[in-house]
N, C-alpha and C. Protein backbone atom coordinates (compact mmCIF):
# COMPACT_ATOMS: atom_id res chain seq x y z
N UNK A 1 1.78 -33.74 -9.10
CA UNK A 1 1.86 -32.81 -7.98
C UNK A 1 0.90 -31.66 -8.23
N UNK A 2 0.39 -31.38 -7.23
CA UNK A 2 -0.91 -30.14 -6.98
C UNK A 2 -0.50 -28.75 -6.22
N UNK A 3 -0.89 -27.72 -6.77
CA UNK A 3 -1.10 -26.28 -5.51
C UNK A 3 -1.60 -26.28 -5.62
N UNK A 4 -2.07 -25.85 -3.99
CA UNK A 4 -3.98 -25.74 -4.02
C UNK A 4 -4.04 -24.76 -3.54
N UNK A 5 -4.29 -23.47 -4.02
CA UNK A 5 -4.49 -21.89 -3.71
C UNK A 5 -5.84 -22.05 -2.29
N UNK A 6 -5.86 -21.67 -1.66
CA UNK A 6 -6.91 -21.66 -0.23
C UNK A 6 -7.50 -20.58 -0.11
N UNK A 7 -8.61 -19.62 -0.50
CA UNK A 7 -8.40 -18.09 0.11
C UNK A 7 -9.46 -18.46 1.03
N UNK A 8 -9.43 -18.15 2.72
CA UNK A 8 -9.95 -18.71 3.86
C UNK A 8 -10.39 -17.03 4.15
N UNK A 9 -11.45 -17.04 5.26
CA UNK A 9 -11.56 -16.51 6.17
C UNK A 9 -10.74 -16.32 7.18
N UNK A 10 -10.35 -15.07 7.34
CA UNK A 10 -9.50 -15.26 8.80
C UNK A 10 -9.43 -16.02 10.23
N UNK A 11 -11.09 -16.12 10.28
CA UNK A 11 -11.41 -16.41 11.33
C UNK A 11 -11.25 -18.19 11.58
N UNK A 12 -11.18 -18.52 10.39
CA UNK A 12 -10.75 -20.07 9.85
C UNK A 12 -9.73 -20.68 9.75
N UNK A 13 -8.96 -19.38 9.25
CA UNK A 13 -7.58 -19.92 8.97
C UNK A 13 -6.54 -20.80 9.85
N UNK A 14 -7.05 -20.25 11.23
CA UNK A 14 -5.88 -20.99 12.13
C UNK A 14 -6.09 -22.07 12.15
N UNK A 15 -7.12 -22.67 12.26
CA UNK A 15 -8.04 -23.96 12.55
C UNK A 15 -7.71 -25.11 11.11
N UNK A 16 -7.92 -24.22 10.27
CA UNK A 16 -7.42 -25.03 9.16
C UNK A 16 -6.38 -25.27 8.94
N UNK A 17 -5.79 -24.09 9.04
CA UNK A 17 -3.98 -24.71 9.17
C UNK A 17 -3.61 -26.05 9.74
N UNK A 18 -4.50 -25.73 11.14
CA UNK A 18 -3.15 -26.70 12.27
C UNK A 18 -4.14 -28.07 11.83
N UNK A 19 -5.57 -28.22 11.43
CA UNK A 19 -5.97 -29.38 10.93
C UNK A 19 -4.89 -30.19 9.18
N UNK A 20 -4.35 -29.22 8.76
CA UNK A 20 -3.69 -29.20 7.58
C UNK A 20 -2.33 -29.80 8.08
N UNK A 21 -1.62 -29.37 8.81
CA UNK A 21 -0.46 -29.53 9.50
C UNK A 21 -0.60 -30.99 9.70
N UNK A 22 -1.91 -30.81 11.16
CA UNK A 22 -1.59 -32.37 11.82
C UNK A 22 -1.94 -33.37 10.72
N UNK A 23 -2.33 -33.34 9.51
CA UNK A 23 -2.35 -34.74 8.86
C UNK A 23 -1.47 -34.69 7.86
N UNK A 24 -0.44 -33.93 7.68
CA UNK A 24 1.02 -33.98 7.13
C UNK A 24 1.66 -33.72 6.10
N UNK A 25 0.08 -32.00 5.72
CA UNK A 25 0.17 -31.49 4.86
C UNK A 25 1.28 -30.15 5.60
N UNK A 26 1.82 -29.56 4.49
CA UNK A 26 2.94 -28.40 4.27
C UNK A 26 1.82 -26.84 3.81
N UNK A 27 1.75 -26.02 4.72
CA UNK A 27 0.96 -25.20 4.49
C UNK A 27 1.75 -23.51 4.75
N UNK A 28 1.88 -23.19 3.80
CA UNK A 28 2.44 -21.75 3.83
C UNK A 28 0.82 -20.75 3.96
N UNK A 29 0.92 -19.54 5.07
CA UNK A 29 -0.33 -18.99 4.83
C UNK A 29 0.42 -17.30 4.72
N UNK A 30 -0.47 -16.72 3.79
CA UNK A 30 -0.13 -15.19 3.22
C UNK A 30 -1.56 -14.47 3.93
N UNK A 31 -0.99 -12.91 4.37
CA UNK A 31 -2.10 -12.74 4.67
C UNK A 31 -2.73 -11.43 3.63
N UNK A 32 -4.31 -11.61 2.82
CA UNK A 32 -4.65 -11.03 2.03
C UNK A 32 -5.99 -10.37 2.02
N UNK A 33 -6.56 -9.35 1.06
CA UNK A 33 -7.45 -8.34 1.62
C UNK A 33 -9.00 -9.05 0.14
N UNK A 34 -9.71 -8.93 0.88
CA UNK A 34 -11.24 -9.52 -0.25
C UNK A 34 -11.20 -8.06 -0.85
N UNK A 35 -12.22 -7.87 -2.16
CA UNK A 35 -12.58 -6.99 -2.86
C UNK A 35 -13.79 -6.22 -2.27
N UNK A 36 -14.68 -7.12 -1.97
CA UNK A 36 -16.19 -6.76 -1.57
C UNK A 36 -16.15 -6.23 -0.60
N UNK A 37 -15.84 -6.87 0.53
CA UNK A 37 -16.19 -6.29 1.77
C UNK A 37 -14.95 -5.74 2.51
N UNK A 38 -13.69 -5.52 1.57
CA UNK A 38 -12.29 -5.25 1.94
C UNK A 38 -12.17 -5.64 3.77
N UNK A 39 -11.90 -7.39 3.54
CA UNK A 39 -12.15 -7.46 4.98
C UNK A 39 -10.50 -8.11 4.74
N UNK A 40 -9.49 -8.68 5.94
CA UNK A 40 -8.77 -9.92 6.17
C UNK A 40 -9.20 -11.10 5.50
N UNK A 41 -8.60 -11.37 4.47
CA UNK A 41 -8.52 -12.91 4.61
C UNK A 41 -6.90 -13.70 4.81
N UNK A 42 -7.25 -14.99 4.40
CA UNK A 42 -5.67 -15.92 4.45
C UNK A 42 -5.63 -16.64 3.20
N UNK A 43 -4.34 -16.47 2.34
CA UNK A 43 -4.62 -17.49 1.59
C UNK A 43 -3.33 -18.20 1.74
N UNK A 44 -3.82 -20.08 2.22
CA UNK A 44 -3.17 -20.93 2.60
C UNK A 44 -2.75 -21.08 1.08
N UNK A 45 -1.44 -21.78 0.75
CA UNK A 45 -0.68 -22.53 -0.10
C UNK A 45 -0.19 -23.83 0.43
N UNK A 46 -1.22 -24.81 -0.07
CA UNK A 46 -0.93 -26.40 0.24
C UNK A 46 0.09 -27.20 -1.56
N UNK A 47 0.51 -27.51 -0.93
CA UNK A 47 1.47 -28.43 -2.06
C UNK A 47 1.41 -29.73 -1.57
N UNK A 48 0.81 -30.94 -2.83
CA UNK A 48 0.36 -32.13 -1.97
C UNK A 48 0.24 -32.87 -3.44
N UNK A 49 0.16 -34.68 -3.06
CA UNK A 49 0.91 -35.12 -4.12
C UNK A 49 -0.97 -35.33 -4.90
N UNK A 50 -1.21 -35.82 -6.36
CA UNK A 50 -2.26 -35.47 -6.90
C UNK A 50 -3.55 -36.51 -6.47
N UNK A 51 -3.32 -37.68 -5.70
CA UNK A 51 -4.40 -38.46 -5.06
C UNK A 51 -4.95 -37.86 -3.73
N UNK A 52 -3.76 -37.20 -3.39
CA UNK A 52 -4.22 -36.46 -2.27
C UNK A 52 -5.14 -35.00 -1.77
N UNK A 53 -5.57 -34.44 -3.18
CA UNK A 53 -6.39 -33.37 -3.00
C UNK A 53 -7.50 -33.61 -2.82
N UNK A 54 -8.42 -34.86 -2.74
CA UNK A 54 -9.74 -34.81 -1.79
C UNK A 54 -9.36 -34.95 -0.60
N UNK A 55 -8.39 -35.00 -0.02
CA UNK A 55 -8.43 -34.84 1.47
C UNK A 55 -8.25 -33.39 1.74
N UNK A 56 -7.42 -32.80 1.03
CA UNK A 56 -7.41 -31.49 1.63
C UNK A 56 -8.73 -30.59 1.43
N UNK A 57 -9.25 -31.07 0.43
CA UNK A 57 -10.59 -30.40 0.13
C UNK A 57 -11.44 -30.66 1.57
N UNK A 58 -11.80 -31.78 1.74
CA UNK A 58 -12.64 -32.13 3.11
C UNK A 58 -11.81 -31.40 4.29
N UNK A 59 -10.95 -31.26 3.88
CA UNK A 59 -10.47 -30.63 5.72
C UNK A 59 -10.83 -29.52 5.90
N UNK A 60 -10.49 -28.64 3.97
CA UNK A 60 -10.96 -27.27 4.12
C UNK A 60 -12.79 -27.21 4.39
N UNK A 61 -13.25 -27.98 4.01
CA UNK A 61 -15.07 -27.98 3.76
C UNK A 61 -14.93 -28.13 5.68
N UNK A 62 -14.56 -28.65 6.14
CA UNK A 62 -14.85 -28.82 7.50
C UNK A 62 -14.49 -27.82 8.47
N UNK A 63 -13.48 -27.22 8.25
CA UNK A 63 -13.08 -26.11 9.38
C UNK A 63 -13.27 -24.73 8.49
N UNK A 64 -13.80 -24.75 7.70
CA UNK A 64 -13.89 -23.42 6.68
C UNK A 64 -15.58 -22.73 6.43
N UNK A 65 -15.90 -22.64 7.33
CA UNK A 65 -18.00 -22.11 7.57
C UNK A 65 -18.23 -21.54 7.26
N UNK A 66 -19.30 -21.43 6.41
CA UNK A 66 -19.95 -20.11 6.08
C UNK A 66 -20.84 -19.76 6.57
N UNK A 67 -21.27 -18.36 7.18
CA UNK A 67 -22.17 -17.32 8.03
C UNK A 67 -22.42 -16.01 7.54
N UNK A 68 -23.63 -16.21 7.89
CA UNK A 68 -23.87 -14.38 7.63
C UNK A 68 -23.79 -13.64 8.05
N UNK A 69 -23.49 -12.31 7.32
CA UNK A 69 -22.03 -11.29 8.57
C UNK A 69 -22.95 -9.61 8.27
N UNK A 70 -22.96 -8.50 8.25
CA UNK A 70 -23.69 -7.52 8.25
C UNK A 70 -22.09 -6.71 7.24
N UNK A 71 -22.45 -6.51 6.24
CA UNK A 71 -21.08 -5.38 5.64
C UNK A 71 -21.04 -4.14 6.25
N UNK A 72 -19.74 -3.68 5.71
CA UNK A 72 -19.25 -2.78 6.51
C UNK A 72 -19.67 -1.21 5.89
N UNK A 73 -19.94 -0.28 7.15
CA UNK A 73 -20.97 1.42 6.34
C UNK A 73 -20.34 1.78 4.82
N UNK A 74 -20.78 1.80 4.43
CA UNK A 74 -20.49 2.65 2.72
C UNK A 74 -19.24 3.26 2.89
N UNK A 75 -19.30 4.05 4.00
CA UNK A 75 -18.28 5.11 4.12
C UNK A 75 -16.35 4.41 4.17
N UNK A 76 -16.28 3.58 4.72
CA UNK A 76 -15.58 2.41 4.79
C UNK A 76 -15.01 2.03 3.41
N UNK A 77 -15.67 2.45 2.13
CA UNK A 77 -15.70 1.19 0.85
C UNK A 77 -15.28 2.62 0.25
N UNK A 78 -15.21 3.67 0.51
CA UNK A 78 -14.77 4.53 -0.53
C UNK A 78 -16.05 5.43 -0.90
N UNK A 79 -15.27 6.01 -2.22
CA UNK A 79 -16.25 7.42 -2.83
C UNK A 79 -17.26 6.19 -3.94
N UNK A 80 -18.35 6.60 -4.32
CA UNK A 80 -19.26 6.31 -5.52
C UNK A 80 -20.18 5.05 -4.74
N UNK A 81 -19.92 4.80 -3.66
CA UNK A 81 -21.03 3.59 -3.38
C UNK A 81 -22.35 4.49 -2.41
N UNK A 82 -23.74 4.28 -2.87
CA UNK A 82 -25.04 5.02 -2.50
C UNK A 82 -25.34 4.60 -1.28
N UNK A 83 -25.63 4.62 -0.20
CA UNK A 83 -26.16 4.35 0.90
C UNK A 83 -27.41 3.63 1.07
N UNK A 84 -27.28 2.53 1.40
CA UNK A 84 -28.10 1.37 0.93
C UNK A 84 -27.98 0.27 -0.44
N UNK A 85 -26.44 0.87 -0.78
CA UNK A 85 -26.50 -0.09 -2.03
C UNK A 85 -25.66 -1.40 -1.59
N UNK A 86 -25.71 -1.60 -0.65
CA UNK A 86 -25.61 -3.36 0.06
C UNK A 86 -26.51 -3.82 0.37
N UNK A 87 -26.15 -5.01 0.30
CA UNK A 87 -27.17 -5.71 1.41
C UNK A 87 -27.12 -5.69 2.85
N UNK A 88 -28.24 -6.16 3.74
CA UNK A 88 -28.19 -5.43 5.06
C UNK A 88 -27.35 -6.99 5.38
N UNK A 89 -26.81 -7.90 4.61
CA UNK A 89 -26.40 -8.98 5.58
C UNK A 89 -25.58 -9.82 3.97
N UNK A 90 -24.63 -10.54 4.30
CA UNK A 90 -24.02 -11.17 3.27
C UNK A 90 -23.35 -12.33 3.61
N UNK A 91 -23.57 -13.70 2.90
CA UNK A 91 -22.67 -14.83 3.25
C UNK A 91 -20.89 -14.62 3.20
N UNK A 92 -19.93 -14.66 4.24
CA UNK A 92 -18.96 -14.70 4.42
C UNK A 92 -18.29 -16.01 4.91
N UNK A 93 -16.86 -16.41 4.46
CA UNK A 93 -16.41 -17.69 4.66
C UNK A 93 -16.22 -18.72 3.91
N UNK A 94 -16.32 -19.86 4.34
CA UNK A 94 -15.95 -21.00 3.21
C UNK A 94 -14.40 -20.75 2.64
N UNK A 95 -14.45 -21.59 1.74
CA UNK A 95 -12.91 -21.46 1.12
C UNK A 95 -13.03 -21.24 -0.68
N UNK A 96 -12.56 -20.55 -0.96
CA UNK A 96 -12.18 -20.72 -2.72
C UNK A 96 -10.98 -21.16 -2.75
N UNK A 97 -11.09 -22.21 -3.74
CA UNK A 97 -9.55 -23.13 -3.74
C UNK A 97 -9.66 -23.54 -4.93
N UNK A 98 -7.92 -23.11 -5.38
CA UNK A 98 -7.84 -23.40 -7.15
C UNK A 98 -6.42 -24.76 -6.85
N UNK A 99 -6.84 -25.43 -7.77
CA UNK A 99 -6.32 -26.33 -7.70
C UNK A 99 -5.22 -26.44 -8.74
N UNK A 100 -3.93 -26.25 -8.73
CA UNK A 100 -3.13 -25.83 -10.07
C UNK A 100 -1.93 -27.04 -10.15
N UNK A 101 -2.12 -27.69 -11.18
CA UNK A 101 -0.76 -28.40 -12.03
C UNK A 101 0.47 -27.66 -11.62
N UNK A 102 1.75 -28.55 -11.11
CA UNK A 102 2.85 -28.32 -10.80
C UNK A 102 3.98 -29.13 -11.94
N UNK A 103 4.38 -28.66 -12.14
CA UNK A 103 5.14 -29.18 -13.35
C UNK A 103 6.30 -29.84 -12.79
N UNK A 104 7.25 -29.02 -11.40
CA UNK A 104 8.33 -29.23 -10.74
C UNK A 104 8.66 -28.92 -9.60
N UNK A 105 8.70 -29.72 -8.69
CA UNK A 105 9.48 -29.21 -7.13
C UNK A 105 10.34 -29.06 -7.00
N UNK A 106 11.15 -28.33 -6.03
CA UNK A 106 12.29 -28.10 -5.44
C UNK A 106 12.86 -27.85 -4.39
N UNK A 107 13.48 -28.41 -3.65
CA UNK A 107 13.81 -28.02 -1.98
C UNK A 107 15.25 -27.73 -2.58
N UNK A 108 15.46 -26.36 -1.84
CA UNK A 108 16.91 -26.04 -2.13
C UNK A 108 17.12 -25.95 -0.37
């Protein structure tokens, strides 16, 4: 048995879900904040048996895009960051997904 940690784009997340859902995966989604660009994200929690994590991988690679997005003014990010110390544009999206050993389930 597998958890597969998801951290999605917001803008992804729904899409992936209900693609997650309809093929008869169990998807809990939390909603959580990035470091960099302190934007929304989602991180889905899939629990799925261990032959079955290349499928969830492809579902996430498919509804999970990456684009380039413009970050948000300095002023936004707090005290100590210089004005101009971003980039004028940054890849956002895709999925990071950890794939973690389950030792034991339980439905109570």
């Amino acid at each position: 048995m597998k958890l597969l940690l998801a951290i999605v784009n917001n803008d992804d997340s729904a899409r992936a879900a209900a693609a997650l859902t309809e093929h008869g995966f169990f998807v809990t989604k939390l909603s959580t904040t990035g470091g960099f660009l302190m934007v929304g994200n989602t991180t889905l929690l899939i629990g799925t048996e261990d032959e079955k994590v290349g499928e969830v991988k492809k579902i996430l690679a498919k509804y999970c895009t990456t684009r380039r997005q413009a970050p948000p003014p300095t002023e936004s990010l707090g005290r100590g960051m210089k004005h101009g110390s971003l980039p004028s544009e940054v890849t956002v999206g895709g999925a990071t997904v950890f794939v973690i050993n389950v030792e034991e389930t339980i439905k109570i």
